[in-house]
Protein backbone atom coordinates (compact mmCIF):
# COMPACT_ATOMS: atom_id res chain seq x y z
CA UNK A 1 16.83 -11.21 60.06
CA UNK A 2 16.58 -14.75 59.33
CA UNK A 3 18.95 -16.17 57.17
CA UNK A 4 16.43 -18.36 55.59
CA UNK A 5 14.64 -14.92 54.59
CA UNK A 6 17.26 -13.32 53.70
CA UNK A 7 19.38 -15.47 51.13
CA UNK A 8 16.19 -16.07 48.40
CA UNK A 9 15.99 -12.26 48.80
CA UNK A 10 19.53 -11.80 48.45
CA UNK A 11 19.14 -14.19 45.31
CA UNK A 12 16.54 -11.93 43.99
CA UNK A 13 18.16 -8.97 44.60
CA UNK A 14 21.77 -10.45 42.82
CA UNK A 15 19.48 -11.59 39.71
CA UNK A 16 17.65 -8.00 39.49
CA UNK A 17 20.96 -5.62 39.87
CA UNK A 18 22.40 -7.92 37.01
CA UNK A 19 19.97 -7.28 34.69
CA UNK A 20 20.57 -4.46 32.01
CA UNK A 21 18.07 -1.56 32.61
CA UNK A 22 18.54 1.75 32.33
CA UNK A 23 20.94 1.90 36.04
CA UNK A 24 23.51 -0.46 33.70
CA UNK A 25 23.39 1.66 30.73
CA UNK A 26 24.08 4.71 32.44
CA UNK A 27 26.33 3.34 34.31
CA UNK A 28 28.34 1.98 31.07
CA UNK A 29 27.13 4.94 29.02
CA UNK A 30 29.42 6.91 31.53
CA UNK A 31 32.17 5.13 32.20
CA UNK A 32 32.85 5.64 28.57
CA UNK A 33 32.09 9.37 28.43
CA UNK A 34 34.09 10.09 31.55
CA UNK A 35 35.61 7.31 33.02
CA UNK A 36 34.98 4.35 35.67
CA UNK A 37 35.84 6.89 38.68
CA UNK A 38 33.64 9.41 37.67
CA UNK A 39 30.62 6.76 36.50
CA UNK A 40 30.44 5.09 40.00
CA UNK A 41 29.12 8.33 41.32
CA UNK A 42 26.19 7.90 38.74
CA UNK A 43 26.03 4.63 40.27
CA UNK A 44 26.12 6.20 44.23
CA UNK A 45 23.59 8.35 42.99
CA UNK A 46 21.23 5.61 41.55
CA UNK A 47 21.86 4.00 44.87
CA UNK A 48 20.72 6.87 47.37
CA UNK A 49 17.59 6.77 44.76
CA UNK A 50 16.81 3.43 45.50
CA UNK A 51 16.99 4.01 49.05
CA UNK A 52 14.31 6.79 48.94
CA UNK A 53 12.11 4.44 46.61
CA UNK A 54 12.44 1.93 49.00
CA UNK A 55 11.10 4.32 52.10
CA UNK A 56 8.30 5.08 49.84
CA UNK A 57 7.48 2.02 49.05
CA UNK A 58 7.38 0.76 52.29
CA UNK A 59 5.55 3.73 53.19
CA UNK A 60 2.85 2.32 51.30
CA UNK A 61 3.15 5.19 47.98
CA UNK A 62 3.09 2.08 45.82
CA UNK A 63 -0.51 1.12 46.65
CA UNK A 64 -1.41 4.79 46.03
CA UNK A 65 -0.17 4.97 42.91
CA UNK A 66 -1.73 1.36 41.87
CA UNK A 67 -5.12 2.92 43.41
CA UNK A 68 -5.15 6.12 41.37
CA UNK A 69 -3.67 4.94 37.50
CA UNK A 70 -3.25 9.22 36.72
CA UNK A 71 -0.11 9.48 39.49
CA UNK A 72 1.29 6.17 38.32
CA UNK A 73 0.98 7.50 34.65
CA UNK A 74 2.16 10.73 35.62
CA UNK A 75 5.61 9.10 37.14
CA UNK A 76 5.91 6.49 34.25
CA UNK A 77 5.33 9.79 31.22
CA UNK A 78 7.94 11.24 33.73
CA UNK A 79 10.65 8.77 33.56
CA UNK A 80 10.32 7.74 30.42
CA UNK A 81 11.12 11.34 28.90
CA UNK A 82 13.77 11.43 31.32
CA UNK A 83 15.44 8.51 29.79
CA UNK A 84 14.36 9.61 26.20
CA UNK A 85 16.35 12.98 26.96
CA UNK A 86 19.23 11.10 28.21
CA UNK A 87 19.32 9.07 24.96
CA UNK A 88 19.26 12.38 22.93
CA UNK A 89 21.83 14.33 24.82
CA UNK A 90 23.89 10.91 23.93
CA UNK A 91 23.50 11.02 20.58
CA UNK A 92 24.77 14.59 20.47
CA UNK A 93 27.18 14.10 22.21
CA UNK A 94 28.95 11.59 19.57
CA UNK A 95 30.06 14.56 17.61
CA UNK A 96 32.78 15.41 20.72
CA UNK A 97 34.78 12.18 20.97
CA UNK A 98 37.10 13.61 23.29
CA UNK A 99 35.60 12.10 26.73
CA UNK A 100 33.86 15.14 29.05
CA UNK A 101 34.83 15.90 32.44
CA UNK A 102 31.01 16.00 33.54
CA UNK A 103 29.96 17.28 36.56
CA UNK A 104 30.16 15.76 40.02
CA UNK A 105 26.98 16.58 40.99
CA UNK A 106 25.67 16.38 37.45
CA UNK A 107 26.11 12.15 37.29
CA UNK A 108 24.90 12.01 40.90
CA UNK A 109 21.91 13.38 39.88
CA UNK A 110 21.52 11.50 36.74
CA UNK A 111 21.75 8.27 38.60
CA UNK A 112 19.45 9.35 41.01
CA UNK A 113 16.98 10.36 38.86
CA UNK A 114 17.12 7.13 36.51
CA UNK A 115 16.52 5.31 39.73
CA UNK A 116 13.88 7.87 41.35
CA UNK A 117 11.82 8.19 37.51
CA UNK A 118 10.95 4.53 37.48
CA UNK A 119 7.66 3.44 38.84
CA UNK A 120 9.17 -0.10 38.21
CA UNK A 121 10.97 0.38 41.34
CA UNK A 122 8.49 1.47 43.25
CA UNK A 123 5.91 -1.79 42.16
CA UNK A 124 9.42 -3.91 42.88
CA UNK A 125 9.61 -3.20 46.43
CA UNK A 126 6.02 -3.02 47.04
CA UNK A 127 5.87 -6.43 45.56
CA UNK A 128 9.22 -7.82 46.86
CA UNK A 129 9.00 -6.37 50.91
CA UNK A 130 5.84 -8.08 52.30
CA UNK A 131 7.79 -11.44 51.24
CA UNK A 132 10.77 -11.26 53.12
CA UNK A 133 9.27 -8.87 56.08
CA UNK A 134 8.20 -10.59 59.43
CA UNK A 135 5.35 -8.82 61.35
CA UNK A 136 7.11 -9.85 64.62
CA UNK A 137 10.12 -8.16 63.77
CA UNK A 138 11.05 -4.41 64.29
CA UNK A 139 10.22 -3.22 60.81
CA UNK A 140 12.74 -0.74 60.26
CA UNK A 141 15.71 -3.39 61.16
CA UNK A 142 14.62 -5.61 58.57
CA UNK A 143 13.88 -2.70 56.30
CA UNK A 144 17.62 -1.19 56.65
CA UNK A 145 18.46 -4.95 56.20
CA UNK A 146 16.46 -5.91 53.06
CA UNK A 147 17.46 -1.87 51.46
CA UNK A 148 20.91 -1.97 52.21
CA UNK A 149 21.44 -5.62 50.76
CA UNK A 150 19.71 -4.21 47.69
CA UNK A 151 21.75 -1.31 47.22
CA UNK A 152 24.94 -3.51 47.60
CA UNK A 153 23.94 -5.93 44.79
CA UNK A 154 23.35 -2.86 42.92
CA UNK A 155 26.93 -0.98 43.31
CA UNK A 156 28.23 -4.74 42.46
CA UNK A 157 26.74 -5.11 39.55
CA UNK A 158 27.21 -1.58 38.39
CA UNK A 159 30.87 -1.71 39.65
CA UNK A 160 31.28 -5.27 37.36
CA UNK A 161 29.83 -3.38 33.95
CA UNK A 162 31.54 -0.01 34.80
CA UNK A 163 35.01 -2.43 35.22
CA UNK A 164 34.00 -4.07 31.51
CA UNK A 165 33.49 -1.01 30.24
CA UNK A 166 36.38 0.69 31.47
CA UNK A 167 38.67 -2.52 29.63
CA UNK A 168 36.66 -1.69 26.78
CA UNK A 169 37.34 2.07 26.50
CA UNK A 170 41.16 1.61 25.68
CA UNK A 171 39.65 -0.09 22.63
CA UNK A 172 36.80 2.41 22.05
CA UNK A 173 39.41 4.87 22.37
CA UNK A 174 39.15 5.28 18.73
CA UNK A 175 36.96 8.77 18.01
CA UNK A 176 35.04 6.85 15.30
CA UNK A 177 34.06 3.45 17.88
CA UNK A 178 33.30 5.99 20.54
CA UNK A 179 31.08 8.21 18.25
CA UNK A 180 29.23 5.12 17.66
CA UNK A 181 29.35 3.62 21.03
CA UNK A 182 27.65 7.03 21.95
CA UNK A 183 25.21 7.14 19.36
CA UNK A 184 23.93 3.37 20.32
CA UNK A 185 23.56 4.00 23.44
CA UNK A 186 21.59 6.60 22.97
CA UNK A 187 19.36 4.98 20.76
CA UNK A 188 19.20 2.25 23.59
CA UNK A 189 18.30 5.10 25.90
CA UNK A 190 15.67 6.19 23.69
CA UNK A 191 14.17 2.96 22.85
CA UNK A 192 14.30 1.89 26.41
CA UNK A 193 12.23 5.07 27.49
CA UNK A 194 9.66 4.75 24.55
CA UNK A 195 8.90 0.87 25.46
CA UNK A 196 8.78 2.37 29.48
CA UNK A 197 5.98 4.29 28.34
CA UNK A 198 4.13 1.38 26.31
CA UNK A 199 4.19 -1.03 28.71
């Protein structure tokens, strides 16, 4: 791939994996539950999501689901209450300071469905692929190339909050900061998948 191509998209990728969404929150939101090594699984998880919205957006799903508004409303109702659910189970779970040993599977499939749940993603690629992608180029090269520099930003950034976050715990420690850590970021959760499905 040209390198021309590939360092605005690079750019773009950096600047959208840095952004607090829902990926970051969880990410954070578990690395205080149950610790940095067990939220980077969450965050291997969102990653192997965003490789399978990434085939289906380059499949061309994404201009199905602009076509016919019911599927894309369908997917967006979907990942909001996902999100909304996460932000409840949160809040619940400030009563139990102590942090959880979670599930291995459980936070891979968390992250996977935070990532999988967002039609955002979806519209991102869709928009983001015919930029960078020449037609006189083997399209799955450049597609492996464009996903997997993607998916690195993305374990970067999630690996640089889940690191903060981790710092932080020591001083979050405290039952009563942690039951309110927990608590706001289940609000956040809640809020974020309420103004998913407004938008």
């Amino acid at each position: 791939m040209d390198m021309h191509l590939w360092l605005p998209y690079l750019l773009a990728s950096l600047l959208t994996a840095f952004s607090p969404g829902q990926a970051v929150l969880l990410a954070v939101s578990n690395t205080l539950q149950h610790g940095g090594k067990r939220a980077m699984l969450g965050s291997i998880g969102n990653a192997a999501g965003i490789c399978i919205v990434a085939s289906v957006a380059l499949a061309g799903v994404a201009s199905l689901l602009q076509a016919w508004p019911a599927a894309f409303l369908a997917l967006k109702v979907a990942g909001s209450g996902y999100l909304i659910y996460l932000g409840i189970r949160q809040w619940f779970s400030a009563a139990a300071a102590a942090p959880q040993a979670g599930r291995r599977q459980g936070l891979f499939a968390q992250g996977m469905l935070v990532a999988l749940t967002n039609p955002k993603g979806l519209l991102f690629f869709a928009a983001l692929f015919p930029q960078f992608v020449r037609a006189d180029r083997p399209l799955w090269e450049q597609f492996l190339i464009l996903t997997g520099t993607f998916i690195a930003c993305a374990i970067m950034a999630h690996a640089t909050f889940v690191l903060i976050a981790h710092h932080a715990r020591s001083w979050l420690a405290e039952p009563r900061r942690l039951a309110a850590m927990r608590k706001v970021s289940g609000l956040v959760f809640v809020l974020l998948g309420l103004a998913m499905l407004g938008a």
